[in-house]
Protein backbone atom coordinates (compact mmCIF):
# COMPACT_ATOMS: atom_id res chain seq x y z
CA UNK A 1 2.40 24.53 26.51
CA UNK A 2 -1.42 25.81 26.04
CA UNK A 3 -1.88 29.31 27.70
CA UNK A 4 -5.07 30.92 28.62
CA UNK A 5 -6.07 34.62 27.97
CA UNK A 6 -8.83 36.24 30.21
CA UNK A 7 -11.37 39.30 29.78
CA UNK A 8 -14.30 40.50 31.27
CA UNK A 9 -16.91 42.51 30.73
CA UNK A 10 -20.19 44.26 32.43
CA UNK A 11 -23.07 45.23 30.78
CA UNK A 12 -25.74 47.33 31.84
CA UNK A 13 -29.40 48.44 30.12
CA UNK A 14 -30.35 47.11 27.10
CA UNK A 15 -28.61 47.02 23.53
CA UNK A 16 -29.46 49.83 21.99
CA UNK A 17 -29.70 52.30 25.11
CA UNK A 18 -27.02 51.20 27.15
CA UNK A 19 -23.47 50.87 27.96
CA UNK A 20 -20.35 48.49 28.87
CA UNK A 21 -17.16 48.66 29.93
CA UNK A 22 -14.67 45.72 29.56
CA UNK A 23 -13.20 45.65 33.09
CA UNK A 24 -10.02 44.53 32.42
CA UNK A 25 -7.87 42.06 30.61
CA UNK A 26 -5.83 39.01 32.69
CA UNK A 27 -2.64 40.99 32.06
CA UNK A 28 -3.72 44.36 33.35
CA UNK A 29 -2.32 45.95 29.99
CA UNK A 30 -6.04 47.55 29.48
CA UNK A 31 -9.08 48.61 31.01
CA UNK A 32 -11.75 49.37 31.91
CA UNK A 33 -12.35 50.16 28.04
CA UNK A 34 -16.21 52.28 27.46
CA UNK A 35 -18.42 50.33 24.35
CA UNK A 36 -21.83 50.84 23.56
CA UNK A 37 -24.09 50.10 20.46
CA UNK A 38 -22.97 53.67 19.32
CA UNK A 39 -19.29 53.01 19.23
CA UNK A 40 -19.74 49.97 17.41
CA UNK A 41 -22.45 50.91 14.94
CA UNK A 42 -21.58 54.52 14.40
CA UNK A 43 -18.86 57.25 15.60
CA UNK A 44 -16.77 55.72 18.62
CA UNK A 45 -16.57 58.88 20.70
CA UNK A 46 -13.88 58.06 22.59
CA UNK A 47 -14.99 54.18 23.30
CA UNK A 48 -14.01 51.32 22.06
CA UNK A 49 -16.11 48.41 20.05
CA UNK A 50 -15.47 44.37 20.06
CA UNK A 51 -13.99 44.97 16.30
CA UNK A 52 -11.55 47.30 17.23
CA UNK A 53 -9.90 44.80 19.82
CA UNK A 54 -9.97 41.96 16.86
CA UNK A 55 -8.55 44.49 14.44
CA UNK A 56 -5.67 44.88 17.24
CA UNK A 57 -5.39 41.25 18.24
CA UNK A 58 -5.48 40.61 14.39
CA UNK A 59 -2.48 43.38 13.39
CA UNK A 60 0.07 42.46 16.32
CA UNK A 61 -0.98 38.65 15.35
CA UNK A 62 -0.03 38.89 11.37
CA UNK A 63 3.06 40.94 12.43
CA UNK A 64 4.65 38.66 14.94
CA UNK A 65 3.82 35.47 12.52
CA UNK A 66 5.37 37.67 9.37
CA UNK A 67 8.06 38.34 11.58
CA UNK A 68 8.83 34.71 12.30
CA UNK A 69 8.26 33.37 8.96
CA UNK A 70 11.03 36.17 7.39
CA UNK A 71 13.27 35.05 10.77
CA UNK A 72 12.62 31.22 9.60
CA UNK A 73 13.58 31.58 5.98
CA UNK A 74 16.60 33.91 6.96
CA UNK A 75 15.75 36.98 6.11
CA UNK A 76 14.44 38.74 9.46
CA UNK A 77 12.50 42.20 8.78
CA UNK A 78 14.32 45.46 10.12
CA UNK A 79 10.77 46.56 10.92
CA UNK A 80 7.11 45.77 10.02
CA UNK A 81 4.57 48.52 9.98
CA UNK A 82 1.02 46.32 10.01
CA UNK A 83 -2.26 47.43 10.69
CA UNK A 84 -6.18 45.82 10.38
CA UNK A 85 -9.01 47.45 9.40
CA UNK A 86 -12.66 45.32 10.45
CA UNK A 87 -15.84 46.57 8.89
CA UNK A 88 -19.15 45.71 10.98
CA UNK A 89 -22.20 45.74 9.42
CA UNK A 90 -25.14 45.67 12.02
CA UNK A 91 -27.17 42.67 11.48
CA UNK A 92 -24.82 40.68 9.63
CA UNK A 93 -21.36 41.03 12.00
CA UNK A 94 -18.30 40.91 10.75
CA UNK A 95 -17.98 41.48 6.79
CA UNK A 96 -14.47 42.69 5.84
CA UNK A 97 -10.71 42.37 7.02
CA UNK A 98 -8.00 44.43 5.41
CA UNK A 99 -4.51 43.90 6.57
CA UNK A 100 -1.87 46.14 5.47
CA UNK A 101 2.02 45.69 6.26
CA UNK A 102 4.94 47.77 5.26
CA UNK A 103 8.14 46.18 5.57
CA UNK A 104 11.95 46.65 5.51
CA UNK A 105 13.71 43.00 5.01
CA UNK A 106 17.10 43.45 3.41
CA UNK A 107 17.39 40.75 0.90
CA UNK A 108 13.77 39.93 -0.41
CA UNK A 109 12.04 41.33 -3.62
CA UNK A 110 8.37 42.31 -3.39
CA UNK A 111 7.32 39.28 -4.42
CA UNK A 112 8.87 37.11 -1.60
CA UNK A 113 7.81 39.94 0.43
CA UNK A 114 4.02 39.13 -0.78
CA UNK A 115 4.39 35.28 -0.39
CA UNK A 116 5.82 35.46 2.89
CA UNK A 117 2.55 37.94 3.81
CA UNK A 118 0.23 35.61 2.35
CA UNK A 119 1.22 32.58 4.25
CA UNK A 120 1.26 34.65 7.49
CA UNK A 121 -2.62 35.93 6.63
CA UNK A 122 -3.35 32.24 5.78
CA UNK A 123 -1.29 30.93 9.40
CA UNK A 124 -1.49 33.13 12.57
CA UNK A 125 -3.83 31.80 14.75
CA UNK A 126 -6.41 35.00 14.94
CA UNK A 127 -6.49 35.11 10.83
CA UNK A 128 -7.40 31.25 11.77
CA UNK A 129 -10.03 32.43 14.19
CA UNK A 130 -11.24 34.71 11.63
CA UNK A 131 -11.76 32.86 8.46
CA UNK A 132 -15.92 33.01 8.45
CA UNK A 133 -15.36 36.70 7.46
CA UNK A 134 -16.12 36.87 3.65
CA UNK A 135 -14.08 39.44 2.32
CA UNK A 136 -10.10 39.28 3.57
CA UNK A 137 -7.61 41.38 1.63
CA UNK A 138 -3.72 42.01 2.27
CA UNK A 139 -2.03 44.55 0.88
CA UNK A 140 2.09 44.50 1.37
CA UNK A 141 4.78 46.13 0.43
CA UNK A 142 8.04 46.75 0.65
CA UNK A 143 9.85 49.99 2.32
């Protein structure tokens, strides 16, 4: 079964000079979220930027697929650590991804531990969404 996500977003002024708020999200977990050209292109200042959502959206993605593909070959993680890091470069977009995970698995050796986290990178659906960025890196490890 397909299921839809929702956002939305005001926007007032112009690029440079004004401001935004994302209202709120479909499941009321967040909002209304501050952005402006500043908090994407410079120091956030307490407000948020389009990247910083994808990095989030892109960590808790990797995790839960990581998660399922340990599950799936039968040896379930204790506990994944994972976070994204999205570099924005004004006038090109999006340039860089780094995704880092830390995890406990009883049972696998780094180097399942790294094959497992490659196929995730390669397989959740945002890394999918995500593959015109140019420069991707993963870095995992074990606890």
């Amino acid at each position: 079964m397909a299921t839809e996500r929702t956002a939305s977003a005001v926007c007032q002024g112009d690029l440079i000079n004004g401001s935004g708020t994302i209202e709120k999200v479909g499941s009321g977990a967040v909002g209304p979220l501050d952005v402006t050209w500043a908090s994407r292109s410079e120091e956030p200042n307490g407000r948020t930027s389009p990247e910083e959502l994808i990095a989030a959206a892109w960590a808790s993605c990797f995790a839960m697929a990581l998660s399922n593909g340990l599950a799936k070959a039968g040896t379930p993680p204790e506990k994944l650590e994972t976070s994204a890091t999205v570099t924005f470069q004004p006038g090109e977009g999006i340039t860089r991804g780094v995704l880092t995970v830390r995890g406990t698995v009883t049972g696998l050796d780094a180097d399942g531990f790294q094959a497992a986290a490659e196929d995730a990178k390669q397989n959740c659906p945002v890394s999918k969404a995500l593959a015109g960025i140019p420069d991707v890196t993963l870095q995992a490890q074990l606890a």
